[in-house]
N, C-alpha and C. Protein backbone atom coordinates (compact mmCIF):
# COMPACT_ATOMS: atom_id res chain seq x y z
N UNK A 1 -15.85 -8.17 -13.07
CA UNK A 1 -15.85 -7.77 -14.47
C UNK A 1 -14.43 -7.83 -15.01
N UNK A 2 -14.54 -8.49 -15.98
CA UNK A 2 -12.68 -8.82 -16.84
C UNK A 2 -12.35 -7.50 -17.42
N UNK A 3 -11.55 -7.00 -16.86
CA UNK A 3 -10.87 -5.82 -18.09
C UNK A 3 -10.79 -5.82 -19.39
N UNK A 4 -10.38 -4.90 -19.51
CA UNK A 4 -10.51 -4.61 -21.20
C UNK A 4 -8.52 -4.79 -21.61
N UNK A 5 -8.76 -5.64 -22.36
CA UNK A 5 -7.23 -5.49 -22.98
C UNK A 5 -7.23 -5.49 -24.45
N UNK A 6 -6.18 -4.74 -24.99
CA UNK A 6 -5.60 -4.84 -26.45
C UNK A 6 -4.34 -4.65 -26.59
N UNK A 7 -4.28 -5.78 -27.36
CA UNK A 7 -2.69 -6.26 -27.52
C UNK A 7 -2.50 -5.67 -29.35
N UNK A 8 -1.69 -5.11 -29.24
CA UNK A 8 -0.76 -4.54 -30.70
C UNK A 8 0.91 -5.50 -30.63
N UNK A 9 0.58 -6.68 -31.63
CA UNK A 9 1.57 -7.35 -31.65
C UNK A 9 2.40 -6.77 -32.82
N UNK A 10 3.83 -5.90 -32.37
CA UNK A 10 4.52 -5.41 -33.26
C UNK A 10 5.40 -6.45 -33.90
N UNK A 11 5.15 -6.39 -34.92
CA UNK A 11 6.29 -7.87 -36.18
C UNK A 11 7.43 -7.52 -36.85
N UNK A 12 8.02 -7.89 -37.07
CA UNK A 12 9.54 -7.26 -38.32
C UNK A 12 10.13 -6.25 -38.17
N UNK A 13 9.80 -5.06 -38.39
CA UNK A 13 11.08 -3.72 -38.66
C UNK A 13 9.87 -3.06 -37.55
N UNK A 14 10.66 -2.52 -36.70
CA UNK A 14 10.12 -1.32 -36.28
C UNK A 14 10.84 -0.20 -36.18
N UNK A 15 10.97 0.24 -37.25
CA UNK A 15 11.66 1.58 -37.44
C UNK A 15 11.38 2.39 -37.83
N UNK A 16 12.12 3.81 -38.66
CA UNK A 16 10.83 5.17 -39.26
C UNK A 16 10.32 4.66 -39.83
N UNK A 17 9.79 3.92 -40.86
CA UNK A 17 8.82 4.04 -41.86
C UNK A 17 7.59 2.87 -40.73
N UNK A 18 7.39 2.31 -39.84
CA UNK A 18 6.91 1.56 -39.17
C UNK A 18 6.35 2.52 -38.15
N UNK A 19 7.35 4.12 -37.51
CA UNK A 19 6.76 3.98 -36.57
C UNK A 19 5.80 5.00 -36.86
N UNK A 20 6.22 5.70 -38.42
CA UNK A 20 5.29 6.88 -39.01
C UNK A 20 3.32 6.23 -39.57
N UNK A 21 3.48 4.74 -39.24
CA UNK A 21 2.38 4.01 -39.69
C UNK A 21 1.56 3.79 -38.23
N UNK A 22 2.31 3.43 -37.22
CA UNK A 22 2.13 3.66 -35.94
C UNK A 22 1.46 4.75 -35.43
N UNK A 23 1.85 5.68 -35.44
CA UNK A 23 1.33 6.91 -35.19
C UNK A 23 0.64 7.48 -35.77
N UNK A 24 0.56 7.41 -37.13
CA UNK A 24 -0.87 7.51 -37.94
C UNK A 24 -1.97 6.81 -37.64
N UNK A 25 -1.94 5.39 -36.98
CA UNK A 25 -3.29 4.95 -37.02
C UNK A 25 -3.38 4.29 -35.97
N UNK A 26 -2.37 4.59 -34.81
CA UNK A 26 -2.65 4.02 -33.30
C UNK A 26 -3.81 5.09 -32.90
N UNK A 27 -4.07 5.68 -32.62
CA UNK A 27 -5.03 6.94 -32.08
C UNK A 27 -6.39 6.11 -32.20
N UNK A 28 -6.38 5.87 -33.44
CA UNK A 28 -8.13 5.15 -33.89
C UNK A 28 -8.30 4.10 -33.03
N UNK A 29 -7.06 3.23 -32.92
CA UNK A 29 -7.89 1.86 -32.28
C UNK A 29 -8.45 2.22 -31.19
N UNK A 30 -7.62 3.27 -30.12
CA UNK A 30 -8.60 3.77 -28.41
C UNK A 30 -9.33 4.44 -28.91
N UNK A 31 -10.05 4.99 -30.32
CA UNK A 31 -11.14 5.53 -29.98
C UNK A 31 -12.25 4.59 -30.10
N UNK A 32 -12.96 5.16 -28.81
CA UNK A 32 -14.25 4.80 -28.07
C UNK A 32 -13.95 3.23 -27.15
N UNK A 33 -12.64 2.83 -27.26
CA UNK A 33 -12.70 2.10 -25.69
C UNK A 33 -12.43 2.36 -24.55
N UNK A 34 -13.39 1.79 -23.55
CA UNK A 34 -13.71 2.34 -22.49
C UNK A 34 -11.85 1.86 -21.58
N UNK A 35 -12.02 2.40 -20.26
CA UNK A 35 -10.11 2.73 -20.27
C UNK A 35 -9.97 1.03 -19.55
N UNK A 36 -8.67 0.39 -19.95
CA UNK A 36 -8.55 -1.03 -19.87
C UNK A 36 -6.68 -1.17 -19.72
N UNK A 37 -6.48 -1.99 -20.55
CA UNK A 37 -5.05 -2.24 -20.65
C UNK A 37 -4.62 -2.25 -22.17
N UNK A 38 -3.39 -1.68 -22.47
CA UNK A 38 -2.61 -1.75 -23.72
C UNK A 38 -1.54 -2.93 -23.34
N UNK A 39 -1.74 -3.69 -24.36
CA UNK A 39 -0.34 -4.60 -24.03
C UNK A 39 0.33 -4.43 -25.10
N UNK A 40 1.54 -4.34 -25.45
CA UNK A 40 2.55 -4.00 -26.88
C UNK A 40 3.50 -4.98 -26.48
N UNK A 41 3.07 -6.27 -27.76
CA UNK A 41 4.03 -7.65 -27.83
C UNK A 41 5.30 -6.87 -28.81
N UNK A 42 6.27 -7.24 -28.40
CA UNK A 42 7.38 -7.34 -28.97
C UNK A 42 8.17 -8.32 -29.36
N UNK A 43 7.82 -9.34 -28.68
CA UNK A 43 8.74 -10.94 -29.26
C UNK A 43 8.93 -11.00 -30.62
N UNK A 44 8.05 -10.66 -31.23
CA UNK A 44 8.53 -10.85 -33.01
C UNK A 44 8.83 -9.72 -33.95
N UNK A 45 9.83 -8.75 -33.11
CA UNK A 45 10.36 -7.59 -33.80
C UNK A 45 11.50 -8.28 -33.78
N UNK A 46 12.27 -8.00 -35.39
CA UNK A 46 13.48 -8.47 -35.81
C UNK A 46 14.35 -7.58 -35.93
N UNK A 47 14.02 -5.77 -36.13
CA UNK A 47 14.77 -4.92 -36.15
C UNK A 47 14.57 -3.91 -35.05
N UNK A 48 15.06 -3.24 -34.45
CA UNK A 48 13.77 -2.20 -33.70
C UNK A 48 15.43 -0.37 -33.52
N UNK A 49 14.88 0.69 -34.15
CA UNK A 49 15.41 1.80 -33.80
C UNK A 49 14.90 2.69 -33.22
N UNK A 50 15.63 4.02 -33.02
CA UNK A 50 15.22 4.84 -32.34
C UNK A 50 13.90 5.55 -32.66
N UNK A 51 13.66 6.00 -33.68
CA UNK A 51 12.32 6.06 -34.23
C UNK A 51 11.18 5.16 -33.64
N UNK A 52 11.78 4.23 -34.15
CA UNK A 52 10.47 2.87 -33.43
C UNK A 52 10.38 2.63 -32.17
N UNK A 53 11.33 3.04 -31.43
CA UNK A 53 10.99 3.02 -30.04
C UNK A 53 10.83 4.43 -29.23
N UNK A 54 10.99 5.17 -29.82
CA UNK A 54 10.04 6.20 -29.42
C UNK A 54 8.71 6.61 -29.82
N UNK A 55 8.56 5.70 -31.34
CA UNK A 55 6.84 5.69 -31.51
C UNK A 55 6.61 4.20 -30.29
N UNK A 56 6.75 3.41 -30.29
CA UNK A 56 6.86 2.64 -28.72
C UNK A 56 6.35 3.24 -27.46
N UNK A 57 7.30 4.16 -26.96
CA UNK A 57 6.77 4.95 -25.64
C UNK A 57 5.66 6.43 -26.30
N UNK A 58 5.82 6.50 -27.25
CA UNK A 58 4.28 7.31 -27.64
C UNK A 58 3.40 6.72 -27.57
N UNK A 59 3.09 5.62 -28.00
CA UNK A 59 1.97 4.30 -28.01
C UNK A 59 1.47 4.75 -26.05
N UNK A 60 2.33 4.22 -25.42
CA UNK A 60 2.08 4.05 -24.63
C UNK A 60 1.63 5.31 -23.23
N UNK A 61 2.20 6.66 -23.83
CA UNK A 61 1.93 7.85 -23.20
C UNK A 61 0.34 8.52 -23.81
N UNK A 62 0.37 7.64 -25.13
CA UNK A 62 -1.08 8.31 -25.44
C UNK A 62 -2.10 6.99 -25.03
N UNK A 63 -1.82 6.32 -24.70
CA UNK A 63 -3.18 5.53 -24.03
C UNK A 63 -2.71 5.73 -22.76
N UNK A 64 -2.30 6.11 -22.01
CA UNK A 64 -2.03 6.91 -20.71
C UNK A 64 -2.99 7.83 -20.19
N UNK A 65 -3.24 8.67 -21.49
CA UNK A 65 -3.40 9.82 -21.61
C UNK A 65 -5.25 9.69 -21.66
N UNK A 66 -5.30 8.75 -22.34
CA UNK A 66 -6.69 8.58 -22.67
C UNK A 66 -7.83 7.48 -21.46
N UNK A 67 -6.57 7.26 -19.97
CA UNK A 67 -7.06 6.53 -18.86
C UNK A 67 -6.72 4.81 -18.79
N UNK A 68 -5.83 4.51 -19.99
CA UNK A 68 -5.66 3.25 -20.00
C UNK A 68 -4.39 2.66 -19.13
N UNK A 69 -4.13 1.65 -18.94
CA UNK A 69 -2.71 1.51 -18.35
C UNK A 69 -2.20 0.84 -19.91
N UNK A 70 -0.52 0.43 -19.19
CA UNK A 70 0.30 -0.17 -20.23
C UNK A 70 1.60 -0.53 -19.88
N UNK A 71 2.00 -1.78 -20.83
CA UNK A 71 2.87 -2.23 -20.53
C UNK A 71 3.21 -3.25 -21.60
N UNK A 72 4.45 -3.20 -22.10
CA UNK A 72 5.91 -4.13 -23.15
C UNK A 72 5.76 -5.56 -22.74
N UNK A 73 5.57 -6.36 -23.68
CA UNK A 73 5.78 -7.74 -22.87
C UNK A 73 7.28 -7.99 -24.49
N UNK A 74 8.19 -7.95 -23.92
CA UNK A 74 9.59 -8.48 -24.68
C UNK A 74 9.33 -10.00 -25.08
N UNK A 75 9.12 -10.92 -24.89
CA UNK A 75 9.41 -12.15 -25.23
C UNK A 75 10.66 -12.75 -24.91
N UNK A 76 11.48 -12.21 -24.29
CA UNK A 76 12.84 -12.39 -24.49
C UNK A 76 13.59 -12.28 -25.62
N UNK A 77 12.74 -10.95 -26.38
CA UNK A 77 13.33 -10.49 -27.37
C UNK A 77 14.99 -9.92 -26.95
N UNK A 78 15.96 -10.48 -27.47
CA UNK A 78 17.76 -9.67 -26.89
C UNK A 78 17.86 -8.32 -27.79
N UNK A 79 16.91 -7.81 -29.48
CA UNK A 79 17.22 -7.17 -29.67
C UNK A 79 16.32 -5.83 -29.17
N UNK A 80 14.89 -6.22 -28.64
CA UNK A 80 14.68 -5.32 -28.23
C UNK A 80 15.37 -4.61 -26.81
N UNK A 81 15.74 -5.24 -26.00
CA UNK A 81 16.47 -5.03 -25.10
C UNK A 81 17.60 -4.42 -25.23
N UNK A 82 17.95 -4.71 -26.31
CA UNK A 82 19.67 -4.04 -26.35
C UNK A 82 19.31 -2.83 -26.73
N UNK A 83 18.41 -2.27 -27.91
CA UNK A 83 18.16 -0.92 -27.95
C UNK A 83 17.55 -0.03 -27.01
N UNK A 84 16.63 -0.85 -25.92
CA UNK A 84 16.03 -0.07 -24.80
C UNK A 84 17.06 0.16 -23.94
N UNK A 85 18.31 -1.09 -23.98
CA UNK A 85 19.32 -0.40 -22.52
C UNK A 85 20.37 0.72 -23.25
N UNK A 86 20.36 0.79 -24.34
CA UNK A 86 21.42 1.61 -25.04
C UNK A 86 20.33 2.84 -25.19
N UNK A 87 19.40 3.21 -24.92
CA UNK A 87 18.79 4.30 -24.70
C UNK A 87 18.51 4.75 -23.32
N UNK A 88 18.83 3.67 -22.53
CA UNK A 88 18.59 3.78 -21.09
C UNK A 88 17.36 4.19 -20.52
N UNK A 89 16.31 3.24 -20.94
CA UNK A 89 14.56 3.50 -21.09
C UNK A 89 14.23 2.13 -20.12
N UNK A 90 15.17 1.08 -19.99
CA UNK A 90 14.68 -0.13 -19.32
C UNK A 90 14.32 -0.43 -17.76
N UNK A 91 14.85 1.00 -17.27
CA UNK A 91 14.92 1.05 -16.13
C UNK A 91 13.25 1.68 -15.59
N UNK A 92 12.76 2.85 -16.68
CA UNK A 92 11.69 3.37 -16.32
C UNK A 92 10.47 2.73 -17.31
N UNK A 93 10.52 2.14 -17.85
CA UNK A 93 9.41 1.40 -18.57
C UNK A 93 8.81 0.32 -18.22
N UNK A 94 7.54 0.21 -18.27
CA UNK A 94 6.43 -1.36 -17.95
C UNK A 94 6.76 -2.09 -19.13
N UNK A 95 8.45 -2.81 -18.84
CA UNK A 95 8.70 -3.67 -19.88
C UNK A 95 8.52 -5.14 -18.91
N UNK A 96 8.05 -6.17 -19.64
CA UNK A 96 7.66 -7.41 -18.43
C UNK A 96 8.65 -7.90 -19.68
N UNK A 97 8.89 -9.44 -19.02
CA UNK A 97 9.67 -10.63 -20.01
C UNK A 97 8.66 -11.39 -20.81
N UNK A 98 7.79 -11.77 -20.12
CA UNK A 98 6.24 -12.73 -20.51
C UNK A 98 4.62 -12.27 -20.14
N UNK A 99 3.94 -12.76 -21.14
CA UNK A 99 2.67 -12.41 -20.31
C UNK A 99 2.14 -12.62 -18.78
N UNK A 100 3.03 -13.83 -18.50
CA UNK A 100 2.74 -14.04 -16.74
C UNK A 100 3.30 -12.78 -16.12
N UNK A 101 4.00 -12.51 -16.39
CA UNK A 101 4.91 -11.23 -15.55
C UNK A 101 3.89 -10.32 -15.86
N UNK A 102 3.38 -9.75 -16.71
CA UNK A 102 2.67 -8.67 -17.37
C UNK A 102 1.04 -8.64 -16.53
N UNK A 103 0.86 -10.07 -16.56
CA UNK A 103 -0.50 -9.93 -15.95
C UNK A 103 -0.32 -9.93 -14.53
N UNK A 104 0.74 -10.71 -13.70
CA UNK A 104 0.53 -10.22 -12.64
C UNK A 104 1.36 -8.88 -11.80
N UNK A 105 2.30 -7.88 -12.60
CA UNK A 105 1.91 -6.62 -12.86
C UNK A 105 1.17 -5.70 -12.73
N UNK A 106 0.43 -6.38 -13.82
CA UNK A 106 -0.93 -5.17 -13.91
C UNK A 106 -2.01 -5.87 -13.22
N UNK A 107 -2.08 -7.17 -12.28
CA UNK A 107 -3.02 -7.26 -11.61
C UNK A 107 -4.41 -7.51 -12.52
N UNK A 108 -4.00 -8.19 -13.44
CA UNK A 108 -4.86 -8.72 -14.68
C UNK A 108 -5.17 -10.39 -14.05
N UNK A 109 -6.82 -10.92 -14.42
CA UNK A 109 -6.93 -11.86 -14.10
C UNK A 109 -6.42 -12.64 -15.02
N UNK A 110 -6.10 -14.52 -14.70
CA UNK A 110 -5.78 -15.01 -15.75
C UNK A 110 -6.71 -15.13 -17.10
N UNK A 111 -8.25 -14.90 -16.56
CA UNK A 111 -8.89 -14.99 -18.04
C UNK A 111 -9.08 -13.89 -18.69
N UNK A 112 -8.51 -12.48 -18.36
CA UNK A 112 -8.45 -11.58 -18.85
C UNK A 112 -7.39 -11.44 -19.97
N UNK A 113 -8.18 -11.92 -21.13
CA UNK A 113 -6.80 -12.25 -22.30
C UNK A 113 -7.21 -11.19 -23.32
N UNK A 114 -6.80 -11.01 -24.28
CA UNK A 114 -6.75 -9.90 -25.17
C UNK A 114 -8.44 -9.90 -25.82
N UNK A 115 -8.67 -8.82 -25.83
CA UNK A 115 -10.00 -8.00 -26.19
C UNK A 115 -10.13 -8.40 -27.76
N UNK A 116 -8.89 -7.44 -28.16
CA UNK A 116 -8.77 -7.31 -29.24
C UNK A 116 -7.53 -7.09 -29.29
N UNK A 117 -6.81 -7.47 -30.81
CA UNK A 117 -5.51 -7.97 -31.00
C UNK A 117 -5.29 -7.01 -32.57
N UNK A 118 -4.30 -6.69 -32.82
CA UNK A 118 -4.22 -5.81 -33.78
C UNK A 118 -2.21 -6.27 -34.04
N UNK A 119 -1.76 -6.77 -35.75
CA UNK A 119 -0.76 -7.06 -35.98
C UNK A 119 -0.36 -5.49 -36.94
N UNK A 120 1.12 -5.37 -36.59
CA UNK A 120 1.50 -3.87 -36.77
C UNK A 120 1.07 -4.21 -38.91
N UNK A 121 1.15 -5.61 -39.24
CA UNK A 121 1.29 -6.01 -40.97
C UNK A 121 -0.28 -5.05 -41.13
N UNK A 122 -1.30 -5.25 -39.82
CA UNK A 122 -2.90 -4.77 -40.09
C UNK A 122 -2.82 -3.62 -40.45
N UNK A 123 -1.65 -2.36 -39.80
CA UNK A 123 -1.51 -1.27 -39.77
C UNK A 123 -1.11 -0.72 -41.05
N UNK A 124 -0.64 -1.24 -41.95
CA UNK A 124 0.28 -0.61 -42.94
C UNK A 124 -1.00 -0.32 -44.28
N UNK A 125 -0.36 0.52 -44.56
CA UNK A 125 -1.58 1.14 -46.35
C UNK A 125 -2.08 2.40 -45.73
């Protein structure tokens, strides 16, 4: 049986006003899926602060919480990286470089591709 995955591809600014949209309406998407994988794309964040990356590791402590696993796929994003090592979070976080890293990680098959996909632009209003 293929796991359950959902990918929240975060885009553009992730900062307060991004991560206060985040946290308002991340909760809904796990309700009622059964427990699977969170994946949180980051490759196409252009800004990312402290705010936003601590709604980031909230994302990821509350589908924790709710039986899911999880894990960052960077893209070889340099700016997300630079704010995760200047917070010194890179060391303890399921941050992968690529989805290959990510899936074999989490021990995800290769056809186990995203469930459902949710862009942070879906989140906003």
């Amino acid at each position: 049986m293929a796991t359950r995955v959902l990918v929240v591809t975060v885009t553009g600014d992730c900062d307060l006003c991004a991560a206060a949209a985040l946290r308002a309406r991340f909760p809904s998407l796990l309700d009622g899926q059964e427990p699977g994988v969170l994946l949180i794309d980051l490759a196409a964040v252009t800004f990312l602060d402290a705010a936003g990356a601590r709604a980031l590791l909230w994302m990821g402590h509350t589908a924790l919480s709710r039986g899911h696993e999880w894990g960052m796929i960077s893209g070889g994003n340099r700016w997300v990286h630079r704010v995760l090592d200047l917070l010194q979070w890179t060391a303890g976080l399921p941050l992968y470089p690529d989805w290959i890293s990510a899936h074999s990680a989490l021990c995800l098959d290769p056809e186990d591709g995203p469930e459902q996909e949710i862009h942070t632009h879906d989140l906003e209003g």
